[in-house]
PDB file of N, CA and C in Angstrom:
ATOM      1  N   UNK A   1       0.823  -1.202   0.000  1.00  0.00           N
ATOM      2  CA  UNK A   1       0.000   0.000   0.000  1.00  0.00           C
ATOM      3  C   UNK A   1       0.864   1.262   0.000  1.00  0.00           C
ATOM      4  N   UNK A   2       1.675   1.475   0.625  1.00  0.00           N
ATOM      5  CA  UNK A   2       2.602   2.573   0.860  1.00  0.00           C
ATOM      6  C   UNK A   2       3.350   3.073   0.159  1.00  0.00           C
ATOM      7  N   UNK A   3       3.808   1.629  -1.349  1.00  0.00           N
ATOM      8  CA  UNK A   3       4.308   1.857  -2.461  1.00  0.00           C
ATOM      9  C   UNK A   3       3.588   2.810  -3.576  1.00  0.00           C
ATOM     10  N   UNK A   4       2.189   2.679  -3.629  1.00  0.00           N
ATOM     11  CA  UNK A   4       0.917   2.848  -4.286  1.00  0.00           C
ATOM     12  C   UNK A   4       1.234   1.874  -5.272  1.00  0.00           C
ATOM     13  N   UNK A   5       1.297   0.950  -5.038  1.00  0.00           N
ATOM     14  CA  UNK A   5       0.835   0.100  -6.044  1.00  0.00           C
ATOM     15  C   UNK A   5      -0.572  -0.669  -5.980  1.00  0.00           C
ATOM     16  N   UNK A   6      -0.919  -0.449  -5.010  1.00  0.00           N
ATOM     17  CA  UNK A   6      -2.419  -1.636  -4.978  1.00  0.00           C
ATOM     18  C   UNK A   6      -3.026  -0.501  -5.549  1.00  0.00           C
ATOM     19  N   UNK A   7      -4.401  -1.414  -5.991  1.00  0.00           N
ATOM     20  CA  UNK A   7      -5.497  -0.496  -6.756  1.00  0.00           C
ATOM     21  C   UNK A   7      -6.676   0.154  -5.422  1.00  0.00           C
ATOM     22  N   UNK A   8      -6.565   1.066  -5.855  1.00  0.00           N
ATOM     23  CA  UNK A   8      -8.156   1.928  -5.230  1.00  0.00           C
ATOM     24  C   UNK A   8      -8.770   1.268  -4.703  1.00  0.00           C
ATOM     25  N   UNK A   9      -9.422   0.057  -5.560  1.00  0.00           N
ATOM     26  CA  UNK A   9     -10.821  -0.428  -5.441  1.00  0.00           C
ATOM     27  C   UNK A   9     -10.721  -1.964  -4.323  1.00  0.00           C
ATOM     28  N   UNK A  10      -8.839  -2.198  -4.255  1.00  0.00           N
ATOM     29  CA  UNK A  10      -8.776  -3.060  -3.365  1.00  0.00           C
ATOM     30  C   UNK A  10      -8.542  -2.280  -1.909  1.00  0.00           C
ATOM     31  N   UNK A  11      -7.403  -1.405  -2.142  1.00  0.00           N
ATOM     32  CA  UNK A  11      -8.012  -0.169  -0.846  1.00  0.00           C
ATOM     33  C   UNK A  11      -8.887  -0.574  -0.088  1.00  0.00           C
ATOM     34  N   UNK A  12     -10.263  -0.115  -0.823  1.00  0.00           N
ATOM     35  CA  UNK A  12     -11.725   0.038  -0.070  1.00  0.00           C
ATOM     36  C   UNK A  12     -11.928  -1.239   0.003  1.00  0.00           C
ATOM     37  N   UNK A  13     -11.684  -1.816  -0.757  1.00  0.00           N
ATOM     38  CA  UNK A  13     -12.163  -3.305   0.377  1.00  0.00           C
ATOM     39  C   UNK A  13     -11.591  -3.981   1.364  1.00  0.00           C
ATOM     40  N   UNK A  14     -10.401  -3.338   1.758  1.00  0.00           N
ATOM     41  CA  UNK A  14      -9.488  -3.954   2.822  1.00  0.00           C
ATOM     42  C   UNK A  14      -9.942  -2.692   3.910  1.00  0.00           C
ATOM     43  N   UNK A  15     -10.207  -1.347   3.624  1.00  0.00           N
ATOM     44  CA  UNK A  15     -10.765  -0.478   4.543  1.00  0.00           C
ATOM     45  C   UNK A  15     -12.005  -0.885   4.774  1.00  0.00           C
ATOM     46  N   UNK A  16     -13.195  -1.441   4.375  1.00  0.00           N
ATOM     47  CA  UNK A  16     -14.379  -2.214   4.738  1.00  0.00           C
ATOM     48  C   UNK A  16     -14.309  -3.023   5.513  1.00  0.00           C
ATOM     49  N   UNK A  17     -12.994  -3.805   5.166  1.00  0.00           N
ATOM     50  CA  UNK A  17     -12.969  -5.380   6.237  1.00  0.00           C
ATOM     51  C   UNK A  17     -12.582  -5.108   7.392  1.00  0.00           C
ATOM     52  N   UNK A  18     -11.611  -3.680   7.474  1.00  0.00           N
ATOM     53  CA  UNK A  18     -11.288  -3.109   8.893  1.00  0.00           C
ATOM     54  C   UNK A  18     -12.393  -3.091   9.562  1.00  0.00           C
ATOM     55  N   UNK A  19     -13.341  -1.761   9.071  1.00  0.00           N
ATOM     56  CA  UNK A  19     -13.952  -1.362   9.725  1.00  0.00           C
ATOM     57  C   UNK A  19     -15.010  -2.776   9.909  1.00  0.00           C
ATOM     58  N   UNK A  20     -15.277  -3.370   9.521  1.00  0.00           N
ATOM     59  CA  UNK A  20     -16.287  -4.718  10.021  1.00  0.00           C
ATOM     60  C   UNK A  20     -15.193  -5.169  11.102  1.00  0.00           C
ATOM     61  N   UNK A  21     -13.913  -5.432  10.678  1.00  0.00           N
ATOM     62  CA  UNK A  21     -13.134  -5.877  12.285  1.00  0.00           C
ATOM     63  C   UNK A  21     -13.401  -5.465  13.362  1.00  0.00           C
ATOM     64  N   UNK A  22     -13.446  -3.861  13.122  1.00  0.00           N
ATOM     65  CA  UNK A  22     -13.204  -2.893  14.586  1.00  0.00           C
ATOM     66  C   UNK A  22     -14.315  -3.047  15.248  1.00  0.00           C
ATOM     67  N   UNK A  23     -15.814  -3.072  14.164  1.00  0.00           N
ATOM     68  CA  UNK A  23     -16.976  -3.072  15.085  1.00  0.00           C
ATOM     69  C   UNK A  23     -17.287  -4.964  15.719  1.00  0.00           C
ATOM     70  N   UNK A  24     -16.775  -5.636  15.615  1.00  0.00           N
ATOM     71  CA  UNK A  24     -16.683  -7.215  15.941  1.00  0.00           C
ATOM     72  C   UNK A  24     -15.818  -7.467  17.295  1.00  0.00           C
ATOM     73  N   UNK A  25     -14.812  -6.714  17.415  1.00  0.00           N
ATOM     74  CA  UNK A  25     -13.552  -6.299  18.047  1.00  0.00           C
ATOM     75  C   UNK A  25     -14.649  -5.883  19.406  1.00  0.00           C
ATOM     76  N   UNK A  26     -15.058  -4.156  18.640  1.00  0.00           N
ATOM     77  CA  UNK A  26     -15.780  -3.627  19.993  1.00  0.00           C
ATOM     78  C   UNK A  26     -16.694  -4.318  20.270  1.00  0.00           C
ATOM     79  N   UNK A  27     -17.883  -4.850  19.943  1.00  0.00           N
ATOM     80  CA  UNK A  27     -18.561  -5.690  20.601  1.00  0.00           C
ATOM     81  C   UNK A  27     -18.170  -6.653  21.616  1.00  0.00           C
ATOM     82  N   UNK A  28     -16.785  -7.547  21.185  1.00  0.00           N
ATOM     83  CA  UNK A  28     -16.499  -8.639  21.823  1.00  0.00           C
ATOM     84  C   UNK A  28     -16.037  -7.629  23.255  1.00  0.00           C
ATOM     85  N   UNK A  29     -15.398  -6.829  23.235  1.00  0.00           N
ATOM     86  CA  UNK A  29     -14.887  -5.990  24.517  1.00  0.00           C
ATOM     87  C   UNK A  29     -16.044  -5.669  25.379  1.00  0.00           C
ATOM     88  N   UNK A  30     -16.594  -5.033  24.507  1.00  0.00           N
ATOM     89  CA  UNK A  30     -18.490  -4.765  25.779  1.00  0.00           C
ATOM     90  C   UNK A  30     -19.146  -5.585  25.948  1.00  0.00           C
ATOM     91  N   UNK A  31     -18.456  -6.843  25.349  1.00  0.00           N
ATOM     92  CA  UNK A  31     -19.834  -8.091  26.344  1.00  0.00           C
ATOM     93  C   UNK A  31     -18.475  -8.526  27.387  1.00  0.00           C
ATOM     94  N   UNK A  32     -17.239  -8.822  27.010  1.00  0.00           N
ATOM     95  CA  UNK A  32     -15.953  -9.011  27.787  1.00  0.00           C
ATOM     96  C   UNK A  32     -16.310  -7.962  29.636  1.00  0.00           C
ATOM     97  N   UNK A  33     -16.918  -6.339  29.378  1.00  0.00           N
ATOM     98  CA  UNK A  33     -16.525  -5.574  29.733  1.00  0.00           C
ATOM     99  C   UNK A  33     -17.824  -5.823  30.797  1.00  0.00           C
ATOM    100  N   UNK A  34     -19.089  -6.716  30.291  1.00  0.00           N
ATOM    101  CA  UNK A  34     -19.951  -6.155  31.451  1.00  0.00           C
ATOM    102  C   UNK A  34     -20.746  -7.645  31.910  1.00  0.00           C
ATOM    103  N   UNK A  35     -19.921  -8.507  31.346  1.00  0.00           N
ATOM    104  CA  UNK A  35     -19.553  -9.951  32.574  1.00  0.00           C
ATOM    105  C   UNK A  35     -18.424  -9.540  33.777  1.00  0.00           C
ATOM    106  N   UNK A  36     -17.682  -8.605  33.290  1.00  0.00           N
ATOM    107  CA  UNK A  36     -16.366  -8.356  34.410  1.00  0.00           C
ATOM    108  C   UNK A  36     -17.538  -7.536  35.439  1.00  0.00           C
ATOM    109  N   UNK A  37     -18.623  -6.205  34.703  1.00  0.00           N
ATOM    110  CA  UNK A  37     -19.356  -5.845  36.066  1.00  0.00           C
ATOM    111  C   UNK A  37     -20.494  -6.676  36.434  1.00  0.00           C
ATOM    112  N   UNK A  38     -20.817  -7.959  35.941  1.00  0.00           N
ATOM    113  CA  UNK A  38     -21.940  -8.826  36.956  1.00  0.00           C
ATOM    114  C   UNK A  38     -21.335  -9.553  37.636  1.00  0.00           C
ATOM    115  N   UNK A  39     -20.021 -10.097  37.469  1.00  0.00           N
ATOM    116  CA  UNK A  39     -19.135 -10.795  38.508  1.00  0.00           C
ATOM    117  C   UNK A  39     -19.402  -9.837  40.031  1.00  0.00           C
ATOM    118  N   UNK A  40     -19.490 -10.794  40.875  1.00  0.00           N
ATOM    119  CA  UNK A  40     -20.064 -10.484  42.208  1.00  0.00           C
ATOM    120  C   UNK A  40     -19.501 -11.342  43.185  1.00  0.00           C
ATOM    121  N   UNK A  41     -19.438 -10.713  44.186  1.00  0.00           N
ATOM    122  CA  UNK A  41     -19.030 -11.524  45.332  1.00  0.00           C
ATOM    123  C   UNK A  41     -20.239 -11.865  45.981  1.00  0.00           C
ATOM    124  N   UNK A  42     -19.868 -13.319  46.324  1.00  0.00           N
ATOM    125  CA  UNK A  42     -21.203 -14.315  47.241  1.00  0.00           C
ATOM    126  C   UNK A  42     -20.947 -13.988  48.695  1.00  0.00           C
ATOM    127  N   UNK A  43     -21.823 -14.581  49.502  1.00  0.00           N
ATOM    128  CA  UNK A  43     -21.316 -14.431  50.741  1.00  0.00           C
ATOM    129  C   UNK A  43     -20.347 -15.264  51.464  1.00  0.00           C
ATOM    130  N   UNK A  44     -20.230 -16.488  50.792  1.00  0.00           N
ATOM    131  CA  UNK A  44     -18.929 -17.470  50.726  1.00  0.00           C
ATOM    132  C   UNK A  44     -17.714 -17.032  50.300  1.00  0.00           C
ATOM    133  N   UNK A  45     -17.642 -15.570  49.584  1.00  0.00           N
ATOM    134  CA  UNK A  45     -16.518 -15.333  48.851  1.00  0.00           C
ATOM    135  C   UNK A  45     -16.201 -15.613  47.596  1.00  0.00           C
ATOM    136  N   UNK A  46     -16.938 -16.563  47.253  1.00  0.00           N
ATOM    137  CA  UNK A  46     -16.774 -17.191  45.703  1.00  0.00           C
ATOM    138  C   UNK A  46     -17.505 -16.388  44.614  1.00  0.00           C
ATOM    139  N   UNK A  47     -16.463 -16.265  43.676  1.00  0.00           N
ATOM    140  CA  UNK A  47     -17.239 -15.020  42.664  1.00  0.00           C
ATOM    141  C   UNK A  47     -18.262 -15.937  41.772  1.00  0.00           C
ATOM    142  N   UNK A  48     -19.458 -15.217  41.495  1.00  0.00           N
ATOM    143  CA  UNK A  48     -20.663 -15.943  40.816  1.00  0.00           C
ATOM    144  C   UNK A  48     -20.674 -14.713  39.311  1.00  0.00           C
ATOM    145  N   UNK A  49     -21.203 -15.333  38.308  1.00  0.00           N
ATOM    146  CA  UNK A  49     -21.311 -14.825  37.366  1.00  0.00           C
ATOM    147  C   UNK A  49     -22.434 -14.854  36.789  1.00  0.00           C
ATOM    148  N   UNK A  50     -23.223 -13.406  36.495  1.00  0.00           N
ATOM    149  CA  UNK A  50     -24.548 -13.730  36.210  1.00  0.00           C
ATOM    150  C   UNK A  50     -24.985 -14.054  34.325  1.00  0.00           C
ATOM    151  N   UNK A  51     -25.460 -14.546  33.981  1.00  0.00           N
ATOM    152  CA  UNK A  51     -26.067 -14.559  32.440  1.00  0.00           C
ATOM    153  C   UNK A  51     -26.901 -13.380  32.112  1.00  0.00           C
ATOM    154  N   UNK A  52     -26.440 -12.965  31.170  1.00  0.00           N
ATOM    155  CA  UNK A  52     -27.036 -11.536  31.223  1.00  0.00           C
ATOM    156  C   UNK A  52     -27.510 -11.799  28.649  1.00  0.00           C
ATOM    157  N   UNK A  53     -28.552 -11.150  28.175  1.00  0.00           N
ATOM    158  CA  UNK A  53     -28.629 -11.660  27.034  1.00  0.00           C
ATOM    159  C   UNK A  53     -27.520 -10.830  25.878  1.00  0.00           C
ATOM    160  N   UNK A  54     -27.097 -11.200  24.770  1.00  0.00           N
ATOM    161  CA  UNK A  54     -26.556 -10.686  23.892  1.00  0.00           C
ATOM    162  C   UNK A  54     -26.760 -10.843  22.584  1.00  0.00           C
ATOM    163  N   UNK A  55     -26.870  -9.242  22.514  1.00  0.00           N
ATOM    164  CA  UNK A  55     -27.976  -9.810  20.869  1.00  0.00           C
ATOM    165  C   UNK A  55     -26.530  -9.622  19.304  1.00  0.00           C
ATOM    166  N   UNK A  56     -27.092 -10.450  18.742  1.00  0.00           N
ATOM    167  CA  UNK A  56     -26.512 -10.748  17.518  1.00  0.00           C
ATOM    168  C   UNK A  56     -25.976  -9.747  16.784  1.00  0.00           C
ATOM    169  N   UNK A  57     -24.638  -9.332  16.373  1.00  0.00           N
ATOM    170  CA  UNK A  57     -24.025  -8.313  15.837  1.00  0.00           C
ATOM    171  C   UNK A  57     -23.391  -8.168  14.334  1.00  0.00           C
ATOM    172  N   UNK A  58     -23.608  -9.616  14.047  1.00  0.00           N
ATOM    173  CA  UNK A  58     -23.309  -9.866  12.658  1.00  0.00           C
ATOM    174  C   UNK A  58     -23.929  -9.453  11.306  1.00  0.00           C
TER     175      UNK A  58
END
């Protein structure tokens, strides 16, 4: 890419596939991000993890 030798039109399709990465990426982090806040302490001490739903991003 840096050479300019690739074409334009492959460009944009490797900038498309990013941006479908990044938003796949962020999703996986905000479901990552809010099992870390339903993790809870029991009164035994033992951390419990709640099921919480996640809807389809594809």
């Amino acid at each position: 890419m840096e050479s300019g030798d690739t074409p334009l039109a492959e460009l944009l399709v490797k900038f498309e596939e990013g941006g479908k990465l990044l938003k796949i990426c962020e999703a996986r982090l905000k479901d990552a991000e809010m099992k870390i806040e339903l993790l809870k302490k029991q009164k035994n001490g033992d951390a419990e993890l709640a099921d919480f739903p996640v809807a389809d991003r594809e």
